[in-house]
Every structure is written in C-alpha cells, then in structure tokens.
PDB file of N, CA and C in Angstrom:
ATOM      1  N   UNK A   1      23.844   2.836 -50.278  1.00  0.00           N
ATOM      2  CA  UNK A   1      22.793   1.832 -50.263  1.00  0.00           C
ATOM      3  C   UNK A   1      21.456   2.430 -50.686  1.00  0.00           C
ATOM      4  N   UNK A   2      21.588   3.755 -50.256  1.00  0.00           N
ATOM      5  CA  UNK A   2      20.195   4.222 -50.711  1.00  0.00           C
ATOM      6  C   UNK A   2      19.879   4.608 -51.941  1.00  0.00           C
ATOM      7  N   UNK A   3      20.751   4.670 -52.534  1.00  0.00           N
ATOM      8  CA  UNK A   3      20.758   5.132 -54.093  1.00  0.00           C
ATOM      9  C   UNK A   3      20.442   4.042 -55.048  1.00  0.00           C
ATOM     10  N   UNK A   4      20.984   2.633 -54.256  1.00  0.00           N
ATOM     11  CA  UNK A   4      20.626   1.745 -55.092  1.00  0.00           C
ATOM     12  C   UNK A   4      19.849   1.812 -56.404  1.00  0.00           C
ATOM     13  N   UNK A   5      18.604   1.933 -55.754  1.00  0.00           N
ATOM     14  CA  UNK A   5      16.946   1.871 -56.682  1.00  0.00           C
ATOM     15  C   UNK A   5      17.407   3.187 -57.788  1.00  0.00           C
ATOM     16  N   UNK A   6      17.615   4.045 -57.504  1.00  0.00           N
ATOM     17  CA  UNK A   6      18.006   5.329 -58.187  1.00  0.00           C
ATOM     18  C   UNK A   6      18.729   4.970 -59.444  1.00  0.00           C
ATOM     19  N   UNK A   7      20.113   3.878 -59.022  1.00  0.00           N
ATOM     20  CA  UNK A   7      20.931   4.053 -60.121  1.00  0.00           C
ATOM     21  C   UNK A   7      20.549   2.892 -60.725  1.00  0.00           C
ATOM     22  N   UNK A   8      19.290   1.901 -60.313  1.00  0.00           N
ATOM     23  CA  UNK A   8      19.032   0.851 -60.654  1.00  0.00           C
ATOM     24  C   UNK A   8      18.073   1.848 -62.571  1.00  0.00           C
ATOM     25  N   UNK A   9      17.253   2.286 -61.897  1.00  0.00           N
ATOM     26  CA  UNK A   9      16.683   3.051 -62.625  1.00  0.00           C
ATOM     27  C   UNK A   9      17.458   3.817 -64.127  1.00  0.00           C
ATOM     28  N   UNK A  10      18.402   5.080 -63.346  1.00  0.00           N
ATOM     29  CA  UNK A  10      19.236   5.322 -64.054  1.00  0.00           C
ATOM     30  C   UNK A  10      19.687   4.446 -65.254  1.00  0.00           C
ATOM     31  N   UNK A  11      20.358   3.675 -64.396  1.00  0.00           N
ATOM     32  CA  UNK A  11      20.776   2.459 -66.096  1.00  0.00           C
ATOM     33  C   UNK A  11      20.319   1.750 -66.775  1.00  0.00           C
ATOM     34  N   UNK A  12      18.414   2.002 -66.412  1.00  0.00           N
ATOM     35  CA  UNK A  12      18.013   1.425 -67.516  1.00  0.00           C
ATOM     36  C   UNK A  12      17.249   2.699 -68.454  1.00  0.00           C
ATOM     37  N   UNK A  13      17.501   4.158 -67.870  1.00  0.00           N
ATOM     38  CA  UNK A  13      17.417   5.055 -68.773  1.00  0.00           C
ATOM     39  C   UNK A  13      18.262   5.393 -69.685  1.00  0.00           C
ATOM     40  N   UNK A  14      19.695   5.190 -69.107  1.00  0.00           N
ATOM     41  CA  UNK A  14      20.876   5.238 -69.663  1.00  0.00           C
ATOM     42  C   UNK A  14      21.035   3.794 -70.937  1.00  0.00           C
ATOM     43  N   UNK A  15      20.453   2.982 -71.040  1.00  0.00           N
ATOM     44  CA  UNK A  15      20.330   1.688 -72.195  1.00  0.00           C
ATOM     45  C   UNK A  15      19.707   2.161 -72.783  1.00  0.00           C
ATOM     46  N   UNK A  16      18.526   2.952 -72.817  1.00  0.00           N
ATOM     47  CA  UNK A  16      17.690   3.533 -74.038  1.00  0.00           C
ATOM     48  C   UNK A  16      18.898   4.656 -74.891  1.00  0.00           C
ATOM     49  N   UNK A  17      19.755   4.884 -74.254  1.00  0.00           N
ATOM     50  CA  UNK A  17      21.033   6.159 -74.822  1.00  0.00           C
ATOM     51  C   UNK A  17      21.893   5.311 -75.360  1.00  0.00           C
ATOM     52  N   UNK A  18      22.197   3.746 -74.959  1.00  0.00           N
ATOM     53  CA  UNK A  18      23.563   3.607 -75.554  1.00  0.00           C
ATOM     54  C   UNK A  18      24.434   3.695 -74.239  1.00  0.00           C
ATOM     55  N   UNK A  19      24.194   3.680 -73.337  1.00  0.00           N
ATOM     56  CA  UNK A  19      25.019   3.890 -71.896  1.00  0.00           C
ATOM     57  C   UNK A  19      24.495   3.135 -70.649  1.00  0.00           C
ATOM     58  N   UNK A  20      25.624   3.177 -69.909  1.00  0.00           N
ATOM     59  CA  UNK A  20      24.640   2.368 -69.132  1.00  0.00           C
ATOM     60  C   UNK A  20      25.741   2.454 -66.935  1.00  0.00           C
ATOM     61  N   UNK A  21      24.893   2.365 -66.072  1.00  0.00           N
ATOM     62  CA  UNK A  21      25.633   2.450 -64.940  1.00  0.00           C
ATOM     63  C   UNK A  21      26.923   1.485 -64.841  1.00  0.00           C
ATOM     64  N   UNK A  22      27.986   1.560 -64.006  1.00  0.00           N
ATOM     65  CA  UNK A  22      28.558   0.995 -63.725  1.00  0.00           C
ATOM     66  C   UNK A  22      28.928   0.994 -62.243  1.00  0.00           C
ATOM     67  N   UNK A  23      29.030   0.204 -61.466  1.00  0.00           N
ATOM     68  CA  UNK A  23      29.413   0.454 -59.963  1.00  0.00           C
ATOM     69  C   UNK A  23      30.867   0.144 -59.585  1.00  0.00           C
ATOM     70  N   UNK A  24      31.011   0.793 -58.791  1.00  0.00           N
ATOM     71  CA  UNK A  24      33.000   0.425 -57.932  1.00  0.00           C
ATOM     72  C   UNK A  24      32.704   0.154 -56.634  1.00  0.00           C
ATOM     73  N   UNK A  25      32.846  -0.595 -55.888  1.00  0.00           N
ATOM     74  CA  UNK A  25      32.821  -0.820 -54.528  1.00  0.00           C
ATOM     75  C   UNK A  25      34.759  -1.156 -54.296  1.00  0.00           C
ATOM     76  N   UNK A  26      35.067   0.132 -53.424  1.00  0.00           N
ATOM     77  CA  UNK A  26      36.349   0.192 -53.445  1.00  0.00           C
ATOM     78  C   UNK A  26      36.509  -1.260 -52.280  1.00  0.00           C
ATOM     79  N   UNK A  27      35.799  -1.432 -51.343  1.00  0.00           N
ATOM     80  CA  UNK A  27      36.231  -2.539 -50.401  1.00  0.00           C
ATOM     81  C   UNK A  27      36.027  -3.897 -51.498  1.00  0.00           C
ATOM     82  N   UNK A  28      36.201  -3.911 -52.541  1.00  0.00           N
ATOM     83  CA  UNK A  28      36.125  -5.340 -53.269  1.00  0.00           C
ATOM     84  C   UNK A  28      37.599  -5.166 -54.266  1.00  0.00           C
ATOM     85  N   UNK A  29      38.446  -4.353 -53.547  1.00  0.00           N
ATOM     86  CA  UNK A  29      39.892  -3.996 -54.670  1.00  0.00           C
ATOM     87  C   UNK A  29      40.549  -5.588 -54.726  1.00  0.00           C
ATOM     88  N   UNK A  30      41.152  -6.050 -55.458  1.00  0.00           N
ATOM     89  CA  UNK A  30      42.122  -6.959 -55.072  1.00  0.00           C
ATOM     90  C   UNK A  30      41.055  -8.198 -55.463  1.00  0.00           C
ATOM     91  N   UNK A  31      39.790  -8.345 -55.504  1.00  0.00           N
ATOM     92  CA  UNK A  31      38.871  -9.393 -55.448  1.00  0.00           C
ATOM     93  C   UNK A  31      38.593 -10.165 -54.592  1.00  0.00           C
ATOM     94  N   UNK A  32      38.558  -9.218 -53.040  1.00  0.00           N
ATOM     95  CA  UNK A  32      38.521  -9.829 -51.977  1.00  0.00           C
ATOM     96  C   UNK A  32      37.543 -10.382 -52.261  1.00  0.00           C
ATOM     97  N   UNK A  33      37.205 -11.705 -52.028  1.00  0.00           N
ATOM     98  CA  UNK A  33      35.765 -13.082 -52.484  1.00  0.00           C
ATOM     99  C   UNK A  33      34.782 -12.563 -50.781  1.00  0.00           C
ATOM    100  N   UNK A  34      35.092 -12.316 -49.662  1.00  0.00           N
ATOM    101  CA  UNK A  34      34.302 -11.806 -48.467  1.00  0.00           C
ATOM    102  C   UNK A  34      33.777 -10.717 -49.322  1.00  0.00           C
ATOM    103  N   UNK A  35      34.132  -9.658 -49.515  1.00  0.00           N
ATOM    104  CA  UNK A  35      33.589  -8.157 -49.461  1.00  0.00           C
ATOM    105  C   UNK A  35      32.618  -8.362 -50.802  1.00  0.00           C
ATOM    106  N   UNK A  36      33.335  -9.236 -52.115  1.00  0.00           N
ATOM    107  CA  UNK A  36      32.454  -9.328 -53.555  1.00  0.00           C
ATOM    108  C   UNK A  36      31.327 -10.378 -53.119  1.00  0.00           C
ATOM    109  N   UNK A  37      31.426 -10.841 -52.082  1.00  0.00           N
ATOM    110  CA  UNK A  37      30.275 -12.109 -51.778  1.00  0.00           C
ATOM    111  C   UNK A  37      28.921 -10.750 -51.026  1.00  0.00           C
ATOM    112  N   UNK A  38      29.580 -10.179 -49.927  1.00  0.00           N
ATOM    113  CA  UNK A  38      28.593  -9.513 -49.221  1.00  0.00           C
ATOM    114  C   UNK A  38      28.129  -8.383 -50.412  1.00  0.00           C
ATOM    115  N   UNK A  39      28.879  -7.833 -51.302  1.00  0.00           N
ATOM    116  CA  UNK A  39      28.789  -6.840 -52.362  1.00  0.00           C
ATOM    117  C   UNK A  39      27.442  -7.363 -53.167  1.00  0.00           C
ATOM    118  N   UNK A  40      27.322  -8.790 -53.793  1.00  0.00           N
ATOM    119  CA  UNK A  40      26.583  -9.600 -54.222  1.00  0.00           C
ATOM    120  C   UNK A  40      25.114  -9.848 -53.582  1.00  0.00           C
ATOM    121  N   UNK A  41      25.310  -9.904 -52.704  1.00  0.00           N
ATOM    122  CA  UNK A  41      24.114 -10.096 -51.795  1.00  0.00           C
ATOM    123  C   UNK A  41      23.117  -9.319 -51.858  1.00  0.00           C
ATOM    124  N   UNK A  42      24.109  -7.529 -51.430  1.00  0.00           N
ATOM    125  CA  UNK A  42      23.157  -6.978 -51.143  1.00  0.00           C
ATOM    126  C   UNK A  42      22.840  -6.275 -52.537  1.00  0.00           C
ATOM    127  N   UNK A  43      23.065  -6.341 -53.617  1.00  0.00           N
ATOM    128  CA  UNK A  43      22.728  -6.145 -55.025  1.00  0.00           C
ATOM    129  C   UNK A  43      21.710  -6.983 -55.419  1.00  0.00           C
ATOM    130  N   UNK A  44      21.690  -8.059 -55.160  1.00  0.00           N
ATOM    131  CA  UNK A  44      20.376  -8.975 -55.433  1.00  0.00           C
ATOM    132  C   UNK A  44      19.112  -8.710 -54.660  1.00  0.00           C
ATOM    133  N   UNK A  45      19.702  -8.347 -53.364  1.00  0.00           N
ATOM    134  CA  UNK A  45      18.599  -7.955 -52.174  1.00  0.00           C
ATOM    135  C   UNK A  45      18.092  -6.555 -52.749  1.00  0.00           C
ATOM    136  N   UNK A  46      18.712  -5.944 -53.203  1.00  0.00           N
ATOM    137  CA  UNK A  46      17.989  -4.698 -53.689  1.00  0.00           C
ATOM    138  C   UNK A  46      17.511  -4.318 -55.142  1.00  0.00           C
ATOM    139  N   UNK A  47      17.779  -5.339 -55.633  1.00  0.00           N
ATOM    140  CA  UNK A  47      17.373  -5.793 -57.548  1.00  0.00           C
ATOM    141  C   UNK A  47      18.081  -4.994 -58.550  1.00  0.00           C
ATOM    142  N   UNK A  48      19.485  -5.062 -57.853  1.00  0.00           N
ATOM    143  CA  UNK A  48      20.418  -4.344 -58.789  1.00  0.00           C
ATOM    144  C   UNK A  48      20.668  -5.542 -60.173  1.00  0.00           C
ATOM    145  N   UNK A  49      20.790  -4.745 -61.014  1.00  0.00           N
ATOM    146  CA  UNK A  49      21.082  -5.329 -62.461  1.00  0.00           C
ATOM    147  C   UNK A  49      22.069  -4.920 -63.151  1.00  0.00           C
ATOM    148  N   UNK A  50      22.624  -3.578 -62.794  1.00  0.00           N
ATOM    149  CA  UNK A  50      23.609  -2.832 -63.778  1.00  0.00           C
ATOM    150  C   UNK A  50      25.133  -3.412 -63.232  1.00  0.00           C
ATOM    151  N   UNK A  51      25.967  -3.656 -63.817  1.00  0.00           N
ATOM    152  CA  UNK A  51      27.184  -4.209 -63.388  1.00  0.00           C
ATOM    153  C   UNK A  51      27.630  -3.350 -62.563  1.00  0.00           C
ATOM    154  N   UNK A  52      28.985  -4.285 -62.057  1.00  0.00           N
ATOM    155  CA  UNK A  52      29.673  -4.276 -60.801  1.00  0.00           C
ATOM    156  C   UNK A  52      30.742  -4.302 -60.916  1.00  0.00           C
ATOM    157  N   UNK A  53      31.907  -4.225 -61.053  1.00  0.00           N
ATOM    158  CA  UNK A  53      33.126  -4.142 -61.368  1.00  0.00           C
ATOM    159  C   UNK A  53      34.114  -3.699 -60.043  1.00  0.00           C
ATOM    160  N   UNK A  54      35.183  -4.414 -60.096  1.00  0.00           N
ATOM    161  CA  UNK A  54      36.953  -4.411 -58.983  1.00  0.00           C
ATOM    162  C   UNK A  54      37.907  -4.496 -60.129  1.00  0.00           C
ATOM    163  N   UNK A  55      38.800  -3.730 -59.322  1.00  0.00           N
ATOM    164  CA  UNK A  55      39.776  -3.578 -59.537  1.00  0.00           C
ATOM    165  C   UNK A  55      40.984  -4.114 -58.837  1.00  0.00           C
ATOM    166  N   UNK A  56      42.317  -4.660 -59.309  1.00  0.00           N
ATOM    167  CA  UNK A  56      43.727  -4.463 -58.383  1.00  0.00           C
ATOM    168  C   UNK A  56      43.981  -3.498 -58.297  1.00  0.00           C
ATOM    169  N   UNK A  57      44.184  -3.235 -56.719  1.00  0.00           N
ATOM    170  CA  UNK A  57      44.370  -1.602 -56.628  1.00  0.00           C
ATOM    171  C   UNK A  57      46.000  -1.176 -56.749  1.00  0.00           C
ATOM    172  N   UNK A  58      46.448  -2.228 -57.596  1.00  0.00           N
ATOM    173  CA  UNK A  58      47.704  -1.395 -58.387  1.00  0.00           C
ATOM    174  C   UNK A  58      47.980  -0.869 -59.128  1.00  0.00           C
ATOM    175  N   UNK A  59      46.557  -1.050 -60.282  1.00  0.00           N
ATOM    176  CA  UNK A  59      46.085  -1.219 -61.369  1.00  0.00           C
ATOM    177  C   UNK A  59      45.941   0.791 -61.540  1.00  0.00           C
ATOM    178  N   UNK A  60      45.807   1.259 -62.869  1.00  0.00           N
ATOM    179  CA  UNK A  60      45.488   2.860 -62.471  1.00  0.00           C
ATOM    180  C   UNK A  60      43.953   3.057 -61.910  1.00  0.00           C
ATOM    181  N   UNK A  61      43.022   2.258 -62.398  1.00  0.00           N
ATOM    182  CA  UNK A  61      41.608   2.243 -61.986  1.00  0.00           C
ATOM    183  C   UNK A  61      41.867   2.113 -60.395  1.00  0.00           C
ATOM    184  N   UNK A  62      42.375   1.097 -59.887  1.00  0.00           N
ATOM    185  CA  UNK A  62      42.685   0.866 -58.922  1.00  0.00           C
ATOM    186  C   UNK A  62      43.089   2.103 -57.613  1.00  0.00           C
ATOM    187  N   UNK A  63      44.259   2.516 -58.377  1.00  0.00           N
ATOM    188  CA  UNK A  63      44.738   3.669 -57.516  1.00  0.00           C
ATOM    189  C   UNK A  63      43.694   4.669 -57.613  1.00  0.00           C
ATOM    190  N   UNK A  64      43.406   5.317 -58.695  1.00  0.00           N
ATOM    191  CA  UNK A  64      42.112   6.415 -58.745  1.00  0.00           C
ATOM    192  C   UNK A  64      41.147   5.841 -57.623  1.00  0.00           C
ATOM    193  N   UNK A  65      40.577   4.603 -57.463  1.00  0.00           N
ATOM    194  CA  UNK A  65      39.294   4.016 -56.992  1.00  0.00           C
ATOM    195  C   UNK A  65      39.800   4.410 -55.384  1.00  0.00           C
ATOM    196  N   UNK A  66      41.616   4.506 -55.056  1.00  0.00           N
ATOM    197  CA  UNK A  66      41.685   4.333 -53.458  1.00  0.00           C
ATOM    198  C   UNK A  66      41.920   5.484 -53.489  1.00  0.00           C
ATOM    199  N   UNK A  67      41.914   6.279 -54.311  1.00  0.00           N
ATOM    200  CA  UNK A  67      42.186   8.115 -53.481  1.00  0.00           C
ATOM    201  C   UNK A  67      40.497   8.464 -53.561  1.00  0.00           C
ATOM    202  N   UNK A  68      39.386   7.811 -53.541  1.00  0.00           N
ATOM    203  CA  UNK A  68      38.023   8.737 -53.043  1.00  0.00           C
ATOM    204  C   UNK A  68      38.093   8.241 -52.377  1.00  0.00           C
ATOM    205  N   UNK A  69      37.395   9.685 -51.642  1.00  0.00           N
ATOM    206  CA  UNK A  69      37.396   9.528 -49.559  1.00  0.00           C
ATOM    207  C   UNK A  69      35.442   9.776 -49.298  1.00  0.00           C
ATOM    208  N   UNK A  70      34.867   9.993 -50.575  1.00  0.00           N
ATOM    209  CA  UNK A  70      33.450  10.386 -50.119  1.00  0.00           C
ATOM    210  C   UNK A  70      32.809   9.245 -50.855  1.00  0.00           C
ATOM    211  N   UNK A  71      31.951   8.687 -50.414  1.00  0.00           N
ATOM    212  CA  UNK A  71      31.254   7.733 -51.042  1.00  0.00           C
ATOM    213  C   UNK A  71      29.293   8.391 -50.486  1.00  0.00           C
ATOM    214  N   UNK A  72      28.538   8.106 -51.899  1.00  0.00           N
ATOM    215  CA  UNK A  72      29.020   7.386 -53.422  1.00  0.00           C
ATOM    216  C   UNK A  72      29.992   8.580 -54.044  1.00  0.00           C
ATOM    217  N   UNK A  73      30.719   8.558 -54.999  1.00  0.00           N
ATOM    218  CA  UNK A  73      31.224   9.657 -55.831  1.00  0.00           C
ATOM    219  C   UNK A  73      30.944   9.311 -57.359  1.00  0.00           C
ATOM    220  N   UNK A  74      29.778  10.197 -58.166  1.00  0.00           N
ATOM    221  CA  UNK A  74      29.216   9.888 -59.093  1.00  0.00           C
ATOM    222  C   UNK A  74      30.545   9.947 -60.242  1.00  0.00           C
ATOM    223  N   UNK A  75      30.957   9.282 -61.643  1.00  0.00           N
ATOM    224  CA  UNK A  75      31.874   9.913 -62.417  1.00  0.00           C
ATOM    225  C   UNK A  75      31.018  10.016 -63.970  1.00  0.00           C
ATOM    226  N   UNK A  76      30.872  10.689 -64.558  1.00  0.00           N
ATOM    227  CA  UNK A  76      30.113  10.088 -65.894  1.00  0.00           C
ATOM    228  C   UNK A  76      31.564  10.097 -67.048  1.00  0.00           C
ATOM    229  N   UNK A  77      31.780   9.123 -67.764  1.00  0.00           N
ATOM    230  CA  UNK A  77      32.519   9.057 -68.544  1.00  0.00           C
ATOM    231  C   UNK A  77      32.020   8.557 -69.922  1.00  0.00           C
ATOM    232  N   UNK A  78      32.242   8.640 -70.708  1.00  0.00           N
ATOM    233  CA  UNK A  78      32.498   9.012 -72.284  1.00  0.00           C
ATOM    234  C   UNK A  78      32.750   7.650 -72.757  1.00  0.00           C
ATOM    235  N   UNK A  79      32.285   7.291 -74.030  1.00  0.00           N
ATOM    236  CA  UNK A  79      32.815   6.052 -74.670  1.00  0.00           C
ATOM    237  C   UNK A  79      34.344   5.847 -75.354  1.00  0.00           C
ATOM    238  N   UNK A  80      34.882   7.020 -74.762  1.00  0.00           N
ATOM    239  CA  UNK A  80      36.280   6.940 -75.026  1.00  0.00           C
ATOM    240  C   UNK A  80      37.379   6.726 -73.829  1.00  0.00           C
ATOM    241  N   UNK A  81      36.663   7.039 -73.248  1.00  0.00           N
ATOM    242  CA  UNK A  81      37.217   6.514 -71.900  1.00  0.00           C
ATOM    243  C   UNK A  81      37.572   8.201 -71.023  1.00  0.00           C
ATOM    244  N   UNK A  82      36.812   9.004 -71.295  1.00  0.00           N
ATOM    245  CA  UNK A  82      37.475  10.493 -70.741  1.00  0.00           C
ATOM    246  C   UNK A  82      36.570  10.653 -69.825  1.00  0.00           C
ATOM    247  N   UNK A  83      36.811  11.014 -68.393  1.00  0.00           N
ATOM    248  CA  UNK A  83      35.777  11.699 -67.587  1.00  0.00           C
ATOM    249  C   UNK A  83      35.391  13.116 -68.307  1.00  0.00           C
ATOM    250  N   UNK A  84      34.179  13.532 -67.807  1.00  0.00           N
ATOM    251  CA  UNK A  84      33.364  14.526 -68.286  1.00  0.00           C
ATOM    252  C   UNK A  84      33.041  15.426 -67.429  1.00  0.00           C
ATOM    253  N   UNK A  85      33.531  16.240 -67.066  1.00  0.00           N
ATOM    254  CA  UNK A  85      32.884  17.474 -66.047  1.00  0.00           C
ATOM    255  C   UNK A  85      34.005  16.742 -64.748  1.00  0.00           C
ATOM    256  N   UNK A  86      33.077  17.405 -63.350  1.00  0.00           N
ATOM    257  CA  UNK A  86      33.033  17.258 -62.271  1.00  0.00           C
ATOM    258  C   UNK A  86      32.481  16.098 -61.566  1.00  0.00           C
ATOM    259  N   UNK A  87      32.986  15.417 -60.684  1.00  0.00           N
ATOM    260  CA  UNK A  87      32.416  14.255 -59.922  1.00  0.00           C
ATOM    261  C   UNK A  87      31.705  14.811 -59.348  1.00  0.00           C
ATOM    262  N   UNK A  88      30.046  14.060 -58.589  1.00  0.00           N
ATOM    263  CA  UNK A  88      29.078  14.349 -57.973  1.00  0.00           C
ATOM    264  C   UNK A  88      29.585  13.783 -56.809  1.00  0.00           C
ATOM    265  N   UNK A  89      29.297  14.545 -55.818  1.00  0.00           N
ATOM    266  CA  UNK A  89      30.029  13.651 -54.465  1.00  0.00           C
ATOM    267  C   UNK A  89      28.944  13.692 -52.934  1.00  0.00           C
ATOM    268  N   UNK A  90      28.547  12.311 -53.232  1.00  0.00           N
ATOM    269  CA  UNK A  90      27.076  12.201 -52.552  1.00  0.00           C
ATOM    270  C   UNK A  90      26.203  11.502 -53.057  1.00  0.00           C
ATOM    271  N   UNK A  91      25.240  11.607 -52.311  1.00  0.00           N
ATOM    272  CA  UNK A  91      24.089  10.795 -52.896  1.00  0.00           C
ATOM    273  C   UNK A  91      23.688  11.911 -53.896  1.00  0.00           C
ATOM    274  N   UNK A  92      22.773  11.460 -55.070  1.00  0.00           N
ATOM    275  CA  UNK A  92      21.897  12.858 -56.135  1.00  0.00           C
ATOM    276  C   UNK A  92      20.672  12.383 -55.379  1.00  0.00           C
ATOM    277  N   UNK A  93      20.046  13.266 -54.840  1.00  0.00           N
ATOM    278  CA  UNK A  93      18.958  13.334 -54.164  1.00  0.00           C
ATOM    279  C   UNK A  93      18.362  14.662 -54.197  1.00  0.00           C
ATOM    280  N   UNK A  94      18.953  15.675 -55.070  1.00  0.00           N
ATOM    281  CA  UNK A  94      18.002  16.657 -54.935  1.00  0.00           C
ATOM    282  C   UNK A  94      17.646  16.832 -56.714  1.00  0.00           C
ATOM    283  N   UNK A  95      16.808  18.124 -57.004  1.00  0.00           N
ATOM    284  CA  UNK A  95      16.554  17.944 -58.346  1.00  0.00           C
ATOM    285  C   UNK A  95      17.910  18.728 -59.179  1.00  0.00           C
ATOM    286  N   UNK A  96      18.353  19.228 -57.994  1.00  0.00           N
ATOM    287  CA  UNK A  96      20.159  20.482 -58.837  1.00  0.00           C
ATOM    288  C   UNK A  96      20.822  19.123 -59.325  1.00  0.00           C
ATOM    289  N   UNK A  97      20.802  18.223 -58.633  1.00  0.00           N
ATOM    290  CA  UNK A  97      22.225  17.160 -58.951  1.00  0.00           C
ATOM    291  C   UNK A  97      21.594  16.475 -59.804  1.00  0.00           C
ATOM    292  N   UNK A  98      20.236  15.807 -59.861  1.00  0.00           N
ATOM    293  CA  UNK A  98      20.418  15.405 -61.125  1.00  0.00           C
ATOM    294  C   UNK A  98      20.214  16.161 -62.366  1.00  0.00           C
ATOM    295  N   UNK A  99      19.567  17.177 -62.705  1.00  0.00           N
ATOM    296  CA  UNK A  99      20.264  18.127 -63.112  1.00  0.00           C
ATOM    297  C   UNK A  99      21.347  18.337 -64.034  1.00  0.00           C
ATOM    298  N   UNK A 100      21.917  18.646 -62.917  1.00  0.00           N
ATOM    299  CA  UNK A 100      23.537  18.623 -63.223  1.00  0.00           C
ATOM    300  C   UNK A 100      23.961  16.893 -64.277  1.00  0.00           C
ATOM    301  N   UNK A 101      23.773  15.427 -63.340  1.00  0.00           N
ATOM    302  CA  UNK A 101      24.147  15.014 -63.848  1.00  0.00           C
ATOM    303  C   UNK A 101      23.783  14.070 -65.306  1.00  0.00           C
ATOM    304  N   UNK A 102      22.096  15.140 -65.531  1.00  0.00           N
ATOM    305  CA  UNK A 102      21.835  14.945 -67.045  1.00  0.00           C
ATOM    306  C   UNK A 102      22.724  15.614 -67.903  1.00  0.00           C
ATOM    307  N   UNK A 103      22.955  16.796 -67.427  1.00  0.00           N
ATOM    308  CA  UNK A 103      23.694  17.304 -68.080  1.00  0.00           C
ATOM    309  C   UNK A 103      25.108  16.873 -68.789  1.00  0.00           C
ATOM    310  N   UNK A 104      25.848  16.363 -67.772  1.00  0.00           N
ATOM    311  CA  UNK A 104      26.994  15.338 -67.686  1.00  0.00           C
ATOM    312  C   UNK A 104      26.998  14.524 -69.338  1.00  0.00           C
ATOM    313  N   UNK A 105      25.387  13.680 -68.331  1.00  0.00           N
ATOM    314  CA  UNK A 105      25.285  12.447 -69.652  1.00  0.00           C
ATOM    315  C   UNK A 105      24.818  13.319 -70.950  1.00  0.00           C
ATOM    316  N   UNK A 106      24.534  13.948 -71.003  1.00  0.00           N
ATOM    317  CA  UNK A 106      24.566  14.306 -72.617  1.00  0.00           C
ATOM    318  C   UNK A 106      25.397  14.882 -73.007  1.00  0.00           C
ATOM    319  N   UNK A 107      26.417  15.627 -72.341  1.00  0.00           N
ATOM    320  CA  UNK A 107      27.522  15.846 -72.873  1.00  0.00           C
ATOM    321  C   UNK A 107      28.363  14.896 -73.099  1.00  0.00           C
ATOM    322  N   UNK A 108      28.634  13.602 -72.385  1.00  0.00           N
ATOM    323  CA  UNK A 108      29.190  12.411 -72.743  1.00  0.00           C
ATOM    324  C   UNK A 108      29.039  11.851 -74.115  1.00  0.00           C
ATOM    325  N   UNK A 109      27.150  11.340 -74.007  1.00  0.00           N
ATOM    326  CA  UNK A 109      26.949  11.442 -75.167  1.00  0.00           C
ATOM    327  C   UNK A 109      27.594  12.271 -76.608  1.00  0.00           C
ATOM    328  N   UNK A 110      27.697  13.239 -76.374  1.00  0.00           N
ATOM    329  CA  UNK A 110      28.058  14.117 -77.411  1.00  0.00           C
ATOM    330  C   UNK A 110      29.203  13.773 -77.960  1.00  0.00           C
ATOM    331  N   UNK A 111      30.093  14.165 -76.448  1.00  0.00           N
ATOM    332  CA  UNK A 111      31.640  13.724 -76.962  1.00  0.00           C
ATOM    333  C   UNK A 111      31.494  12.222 -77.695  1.00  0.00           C
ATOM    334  N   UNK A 112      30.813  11.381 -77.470  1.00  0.00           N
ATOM    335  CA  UNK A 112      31.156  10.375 -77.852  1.00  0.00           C
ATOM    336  C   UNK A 112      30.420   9.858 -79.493  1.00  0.00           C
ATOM    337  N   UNK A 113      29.854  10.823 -79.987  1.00  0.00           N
ATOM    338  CA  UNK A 113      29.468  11.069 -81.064  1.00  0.00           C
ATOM    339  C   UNK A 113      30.699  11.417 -82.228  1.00  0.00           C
ATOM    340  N   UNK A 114      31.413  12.575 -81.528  1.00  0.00           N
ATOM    341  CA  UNK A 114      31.903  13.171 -82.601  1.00  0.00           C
ATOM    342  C   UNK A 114      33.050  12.154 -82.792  1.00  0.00           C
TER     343      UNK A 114
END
C-alpha cells in the first residue's frame, strides 16, 4: 500500500521509455469480483492509474503469481516477455533498490531493442 504513490510515479517515468507499471494482486486470482472491487477502491483512493491485471490461477501467470510468498515482489520484464535479472522483494525504499531496479529497466529496455 505504501508503494502505491512510488509506482504511481514510476509508470509515468516508465511511459516516457516506452514501458510502463503493471500490478498483480494475487488475492484477485480467479476474478474474485469482492477482492477486484476492494482492489479498485483502494487504487482510486490512492490515484493509481497504471493497470491492474488477474489472473486464473491455473493459468501459468497464475501459478507463478501463487508461488510468491513476499509481497510486493518487484519483476521487470522485457517486451518480449522475458524476466530480467532478479526479483526485488519488498518495498524499494532505499536508494540501493532503486538503483538496482533502474538498472533492471534499462537493461529491459535494451533487450528489447535488439
């Protein structure tokens, strides 16, 4: 919740690149309409803009989405669909992690150049 504003931010630095946030809220698998209603809420309440996305968690997104046990868990992926590095696991709240996960995004970027 606290990151909100952060990744609100983020993805609109990430649109000046060609990229942009995406969120998983694993309690909305299946399209539970309770959990995507309260999911909704508090995205508006906090002036989220960057999409939101569920999965069936039968689905492979799905299964990946139910084996994280740490929330948030950052992933940066590629316009090809490849994760990139290491997941961030936590809030990025210090200046190492983001950091780190500029780093990420321009290597994404890259890959997704060539």
């Amino acid at each position: 919740m606290g990151e909100l504003g952060d990744l609100e931010k983020l993805n609109q630095e990430l649109a000046e690149k060609g990229g942009q946030v995406v969120g998983v809220n694993s309690f909305t698998l299946d399209g539970n309409k309770g959990e995507i209603a309260d999911a909704k809420d508090v995205l508006s309440k906090k002036g989220v803009t960057y999409k939101n996305i569920w999965f069936k968690s039968d689905s492979e997104a799905g299964k990946f989405t139910s084996n994280l046990f740490s929330f948030p868990t950052t992933y940066v992926i590629d316009q090809n669909g490849n994760i990139v590095g290491d997941p961030i696991v936590g809030a990025i709240s210090s200046a190492e992690q983001r950091a780190a996960l500029d780093k990420l995004i321009d290597q994404a970027i890259a890959n997704s150049e060539q």
